[in-house]
C-alpha atoms as a PDB file:
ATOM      1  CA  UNK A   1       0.000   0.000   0.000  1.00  0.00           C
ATOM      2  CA  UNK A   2       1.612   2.939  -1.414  1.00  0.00           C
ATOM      3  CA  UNK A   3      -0.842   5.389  -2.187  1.00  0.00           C
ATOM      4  CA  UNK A   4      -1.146   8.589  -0.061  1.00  0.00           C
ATOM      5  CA  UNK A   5      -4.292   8.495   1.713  1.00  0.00           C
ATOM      6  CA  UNK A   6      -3.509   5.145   2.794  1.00  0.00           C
ATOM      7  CA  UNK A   7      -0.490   6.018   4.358  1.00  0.00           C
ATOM      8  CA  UNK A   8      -1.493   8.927   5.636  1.00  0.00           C
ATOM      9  CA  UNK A   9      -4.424   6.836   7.640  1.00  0.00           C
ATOM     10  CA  UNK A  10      -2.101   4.444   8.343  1.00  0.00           C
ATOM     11  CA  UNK A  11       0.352   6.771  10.513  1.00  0.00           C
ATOM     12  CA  UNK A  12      -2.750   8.908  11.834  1.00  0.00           C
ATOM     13  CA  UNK A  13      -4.881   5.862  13.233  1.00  0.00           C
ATOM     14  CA  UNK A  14      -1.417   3.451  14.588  1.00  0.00           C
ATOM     15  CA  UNK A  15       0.331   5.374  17.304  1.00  0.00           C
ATOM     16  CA  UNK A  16       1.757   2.075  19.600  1.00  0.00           C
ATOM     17  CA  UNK A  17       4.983   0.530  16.733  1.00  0.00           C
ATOM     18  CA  UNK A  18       6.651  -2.232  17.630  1.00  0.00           C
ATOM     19  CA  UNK A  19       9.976  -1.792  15.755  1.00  0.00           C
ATOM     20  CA  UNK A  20      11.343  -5.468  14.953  1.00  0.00           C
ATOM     21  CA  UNK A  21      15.236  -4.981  14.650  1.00  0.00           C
ATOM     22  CA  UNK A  22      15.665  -2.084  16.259  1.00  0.00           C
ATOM     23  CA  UNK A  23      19.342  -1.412  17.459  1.00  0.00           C
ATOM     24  CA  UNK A  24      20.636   0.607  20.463  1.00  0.00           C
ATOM     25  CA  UNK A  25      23.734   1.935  17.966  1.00  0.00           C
ATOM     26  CA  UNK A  26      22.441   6.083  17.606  1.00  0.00           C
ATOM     27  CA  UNK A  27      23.957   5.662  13.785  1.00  0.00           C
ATOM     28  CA  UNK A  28      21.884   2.376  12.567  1.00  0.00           C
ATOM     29  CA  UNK A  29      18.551   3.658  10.411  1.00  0.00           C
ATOM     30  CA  UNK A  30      16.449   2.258  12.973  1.00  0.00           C
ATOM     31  CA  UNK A  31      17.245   4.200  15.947  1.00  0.00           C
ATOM     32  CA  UNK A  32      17.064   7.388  13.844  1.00  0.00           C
ATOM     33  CA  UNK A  33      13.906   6.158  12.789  1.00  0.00           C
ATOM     34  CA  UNK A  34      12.349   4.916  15.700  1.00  0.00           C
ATOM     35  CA  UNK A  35      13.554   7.969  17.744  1.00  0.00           C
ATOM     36  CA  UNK A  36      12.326  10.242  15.168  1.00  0.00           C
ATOM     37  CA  UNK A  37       9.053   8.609  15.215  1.00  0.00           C
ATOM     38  CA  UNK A  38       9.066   8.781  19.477  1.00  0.00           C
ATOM     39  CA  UNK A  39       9.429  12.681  19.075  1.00  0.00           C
ATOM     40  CA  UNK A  40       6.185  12.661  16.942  1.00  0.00           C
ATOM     41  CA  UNK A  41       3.867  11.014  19.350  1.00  0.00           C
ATOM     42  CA  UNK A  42       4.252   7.731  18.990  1.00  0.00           C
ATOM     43  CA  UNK A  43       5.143   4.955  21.244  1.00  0.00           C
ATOM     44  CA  UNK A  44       7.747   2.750  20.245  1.00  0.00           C
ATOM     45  CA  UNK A  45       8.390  -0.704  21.681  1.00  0.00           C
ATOM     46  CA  UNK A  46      11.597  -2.226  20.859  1.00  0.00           C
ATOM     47  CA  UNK A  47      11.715  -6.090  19.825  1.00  0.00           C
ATOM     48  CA  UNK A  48      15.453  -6.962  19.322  1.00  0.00           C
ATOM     49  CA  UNK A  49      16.840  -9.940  21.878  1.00  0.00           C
ATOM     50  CA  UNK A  50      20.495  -8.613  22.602  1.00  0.00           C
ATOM     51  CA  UNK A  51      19.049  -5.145  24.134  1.00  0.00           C
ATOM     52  CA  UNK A  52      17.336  -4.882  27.345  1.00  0.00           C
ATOM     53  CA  UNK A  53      16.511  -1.230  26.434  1.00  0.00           C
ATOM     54  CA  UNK A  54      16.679   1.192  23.867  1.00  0.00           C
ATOM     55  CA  UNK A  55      15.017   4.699  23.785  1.00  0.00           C
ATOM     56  CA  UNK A  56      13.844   4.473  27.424  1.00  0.00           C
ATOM     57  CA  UNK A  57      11.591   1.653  26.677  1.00  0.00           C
ATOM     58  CA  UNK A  58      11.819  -1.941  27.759  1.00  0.00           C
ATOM     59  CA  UNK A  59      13.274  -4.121  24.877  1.00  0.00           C
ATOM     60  CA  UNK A  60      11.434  -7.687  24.284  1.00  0.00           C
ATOM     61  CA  UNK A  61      13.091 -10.546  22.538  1.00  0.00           C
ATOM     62  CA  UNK A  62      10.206 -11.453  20.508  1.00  0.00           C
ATOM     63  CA  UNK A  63       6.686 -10.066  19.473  1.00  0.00           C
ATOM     64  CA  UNK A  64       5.159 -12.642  21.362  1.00  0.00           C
ATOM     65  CA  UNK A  65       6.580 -11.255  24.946  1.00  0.00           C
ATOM     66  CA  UNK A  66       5.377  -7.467  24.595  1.00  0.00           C
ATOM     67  CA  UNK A  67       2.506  -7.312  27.057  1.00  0.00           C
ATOM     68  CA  UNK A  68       0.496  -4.196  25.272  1.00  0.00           C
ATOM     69  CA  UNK A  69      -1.769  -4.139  22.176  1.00  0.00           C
ATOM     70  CA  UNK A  70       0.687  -3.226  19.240  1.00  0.00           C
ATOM     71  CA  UNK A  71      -0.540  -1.011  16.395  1.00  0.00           C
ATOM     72  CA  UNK A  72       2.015  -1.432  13.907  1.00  0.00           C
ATOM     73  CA  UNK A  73       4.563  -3.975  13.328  1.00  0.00           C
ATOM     74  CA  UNK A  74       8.162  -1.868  11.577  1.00  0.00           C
ATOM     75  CA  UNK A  75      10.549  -4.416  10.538  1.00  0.00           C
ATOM     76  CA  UNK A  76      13.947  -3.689   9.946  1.00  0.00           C
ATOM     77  CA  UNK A  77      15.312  -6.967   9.844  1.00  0.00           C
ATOM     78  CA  UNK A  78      16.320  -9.031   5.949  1.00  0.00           C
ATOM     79  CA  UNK A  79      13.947  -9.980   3.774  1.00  0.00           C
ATOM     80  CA  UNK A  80      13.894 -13.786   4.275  1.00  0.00           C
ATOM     81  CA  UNK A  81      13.665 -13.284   8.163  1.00  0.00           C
ATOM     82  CA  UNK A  82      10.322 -11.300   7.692  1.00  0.00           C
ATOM     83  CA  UNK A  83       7.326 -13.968   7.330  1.00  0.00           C
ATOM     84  CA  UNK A  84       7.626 -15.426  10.878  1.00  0.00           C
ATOM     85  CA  UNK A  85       7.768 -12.065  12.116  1.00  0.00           C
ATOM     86  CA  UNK A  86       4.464 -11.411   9.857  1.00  0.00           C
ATOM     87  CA  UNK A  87       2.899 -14.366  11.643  1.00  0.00           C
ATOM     88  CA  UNK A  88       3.745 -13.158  14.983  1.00  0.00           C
ATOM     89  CA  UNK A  89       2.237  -9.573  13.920  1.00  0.00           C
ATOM     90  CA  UNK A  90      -1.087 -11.541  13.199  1.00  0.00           C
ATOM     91  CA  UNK A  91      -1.024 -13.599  16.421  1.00  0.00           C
ATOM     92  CA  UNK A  92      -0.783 -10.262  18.073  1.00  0.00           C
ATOM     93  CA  UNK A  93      -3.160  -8.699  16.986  1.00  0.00           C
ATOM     94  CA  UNK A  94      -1.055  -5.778  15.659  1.00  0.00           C
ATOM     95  CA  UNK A  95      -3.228  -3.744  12.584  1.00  0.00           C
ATOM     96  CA  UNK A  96      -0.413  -3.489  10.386  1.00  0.00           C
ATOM     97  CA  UNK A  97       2.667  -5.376   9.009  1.00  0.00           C
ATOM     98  CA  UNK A  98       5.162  -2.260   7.976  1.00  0.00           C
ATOM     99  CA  UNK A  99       8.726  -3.219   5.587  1.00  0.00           C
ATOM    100  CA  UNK A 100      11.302  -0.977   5.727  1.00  0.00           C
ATOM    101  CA  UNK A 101      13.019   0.416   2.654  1.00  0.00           C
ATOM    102  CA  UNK A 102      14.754  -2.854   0.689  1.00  0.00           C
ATOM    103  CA  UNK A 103      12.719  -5.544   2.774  1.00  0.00           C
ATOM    104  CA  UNK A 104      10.574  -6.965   0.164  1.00  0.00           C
ATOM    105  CA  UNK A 105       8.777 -10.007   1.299  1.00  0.00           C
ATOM    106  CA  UNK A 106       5.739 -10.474  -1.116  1.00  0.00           C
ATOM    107  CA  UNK A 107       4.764 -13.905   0.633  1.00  0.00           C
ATOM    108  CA  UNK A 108       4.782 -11.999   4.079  1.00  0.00           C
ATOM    109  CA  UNK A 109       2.509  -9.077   2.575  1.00  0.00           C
ATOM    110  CA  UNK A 110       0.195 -11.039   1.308  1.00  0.00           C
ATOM    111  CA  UNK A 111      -0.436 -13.278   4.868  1.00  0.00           C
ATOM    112  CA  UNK A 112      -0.386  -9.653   6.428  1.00  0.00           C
ATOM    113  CA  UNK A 113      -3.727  -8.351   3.407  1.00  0.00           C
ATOM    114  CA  UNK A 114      -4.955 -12.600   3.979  1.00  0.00           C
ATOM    115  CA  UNK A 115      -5.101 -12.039   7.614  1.00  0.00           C
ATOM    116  CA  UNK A 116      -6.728  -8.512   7.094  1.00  0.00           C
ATOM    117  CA  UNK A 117      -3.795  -6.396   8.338  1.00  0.00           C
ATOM    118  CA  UNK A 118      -2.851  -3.313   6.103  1.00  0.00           C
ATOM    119  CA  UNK A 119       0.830  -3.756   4.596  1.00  0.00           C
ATOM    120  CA  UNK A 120       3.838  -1.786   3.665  1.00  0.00           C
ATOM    121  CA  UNK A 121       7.128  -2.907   1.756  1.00  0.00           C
ATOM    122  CA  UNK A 122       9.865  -1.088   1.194  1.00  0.00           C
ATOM    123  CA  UNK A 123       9.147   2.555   2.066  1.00  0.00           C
ATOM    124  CA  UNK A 124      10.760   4.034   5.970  1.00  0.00           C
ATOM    125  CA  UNK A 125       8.511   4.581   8.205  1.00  0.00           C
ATOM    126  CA  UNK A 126      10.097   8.157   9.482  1.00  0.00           C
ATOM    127  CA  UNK A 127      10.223   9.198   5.620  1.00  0.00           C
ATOM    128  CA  UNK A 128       6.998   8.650   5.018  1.00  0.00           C
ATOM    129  CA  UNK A 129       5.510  11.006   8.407  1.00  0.00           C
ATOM    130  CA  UNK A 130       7.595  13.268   7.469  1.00  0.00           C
ATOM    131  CA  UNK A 131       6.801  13.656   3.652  1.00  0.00           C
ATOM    132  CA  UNK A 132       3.197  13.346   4.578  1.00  0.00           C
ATOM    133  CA  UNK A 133       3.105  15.441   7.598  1.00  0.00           C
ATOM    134  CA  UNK A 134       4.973  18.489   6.630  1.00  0.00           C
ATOM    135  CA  UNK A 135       9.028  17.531   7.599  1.00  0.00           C
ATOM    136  CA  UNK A 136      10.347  17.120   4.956  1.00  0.00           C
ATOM    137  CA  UNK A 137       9.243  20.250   2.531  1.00  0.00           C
ATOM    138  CA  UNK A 138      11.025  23.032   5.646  1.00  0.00           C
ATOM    139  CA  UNK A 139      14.437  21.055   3.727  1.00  0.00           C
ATOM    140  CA  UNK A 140      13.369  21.099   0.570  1.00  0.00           C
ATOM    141  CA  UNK A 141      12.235  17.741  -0.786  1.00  0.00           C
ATOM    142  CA  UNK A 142       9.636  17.080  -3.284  1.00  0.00           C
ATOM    143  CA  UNK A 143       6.693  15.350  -1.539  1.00  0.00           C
ATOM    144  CA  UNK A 144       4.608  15.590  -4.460  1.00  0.00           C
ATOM    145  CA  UNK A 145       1.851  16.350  -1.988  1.00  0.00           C
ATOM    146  CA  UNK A 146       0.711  19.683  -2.569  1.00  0.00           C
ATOM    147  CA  UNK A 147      -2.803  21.049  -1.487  1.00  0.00           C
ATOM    148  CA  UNK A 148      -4.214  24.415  -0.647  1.00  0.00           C
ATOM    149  CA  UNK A 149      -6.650  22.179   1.180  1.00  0.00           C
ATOM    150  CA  UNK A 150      -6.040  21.635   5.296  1.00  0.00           C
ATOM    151  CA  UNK A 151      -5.812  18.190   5.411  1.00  0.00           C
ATOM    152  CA  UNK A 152      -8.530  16.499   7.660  1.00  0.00           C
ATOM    153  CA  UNK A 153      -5.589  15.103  10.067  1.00  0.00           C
ATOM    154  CA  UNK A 154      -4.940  18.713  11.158  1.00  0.00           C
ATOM    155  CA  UNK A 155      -7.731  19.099  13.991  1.00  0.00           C
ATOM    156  CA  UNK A 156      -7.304  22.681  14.971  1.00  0.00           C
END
């Protein structure tokens, strides 16, 4: 699911992300991700065994172990390793299965759509909030999103 409105309801509606593969190192794409993402609102929940913590929040070995309801499932972990973690994201109950720019795993996006979660390949999480709510134009960037419109996620 690539199209706009989709992601935009996507990152408007999920606000609890359990980020699969998230390291402690400040320099690895998913920390700047996932901390970028905590400074927007949302609550992260790191899954990566060798951590006990990362961000402030309790770290969990598995999907399986987190204790909360989990929104959206980030993976940033290869693309062979990602259909048990797709599994686990159904058996949780999370509302989304979300693949990180170059995880590609077309047999783990379609259990995700099967098993009536939404689903994202390829395409960074942090990018995409920030293209699609307003971070990225202040530097520059073409989001090809351009509106005179306020968009109905702006409540004020």
């Amino acid at each position: 699911m690539s199209d706009i409105e989709t992601l935009r309801r996507i990152l408007a509606t999920n606000k609890v992300v359990a980020v699969v593969g998230l390291s402690a190192d400040w320099y690895r794409p998913s920390y700047f991700a996932a901390k970028y993402m905590q400074e927007h609102g949302y609550r992260i929940i790191p899954v990566n065994p060798r951590y006990a913590e990362i961000l402030g929040e309790k770290c969990y070995a598995s999907l399986a172990d987190i204790p909360e309801k989990v929104d959206v499932v980030d993976v940033f972990r290869r693309t062979a390793d990602v259909m048990p973690i797709a599994e686990q994201a159904v058996a949780i109950g999370a509302k989304v299965l979300w693949q990180q720019i170059g995880v590609l795993n077309e047999e783990a996006d379609r259990y995700a759509r099967d098993h009536g979660l939404d689903s994202v390949m390829d395409r960074c999480v942090k990018i995409e909030h920030a293209r699609l709510f307003g971070g990225l134009n202040w530097a520059g960037v073409n989001t090809k999103v351009i509106s005179a419109r306020r968009p109905r996620w702006l409540a004020y």
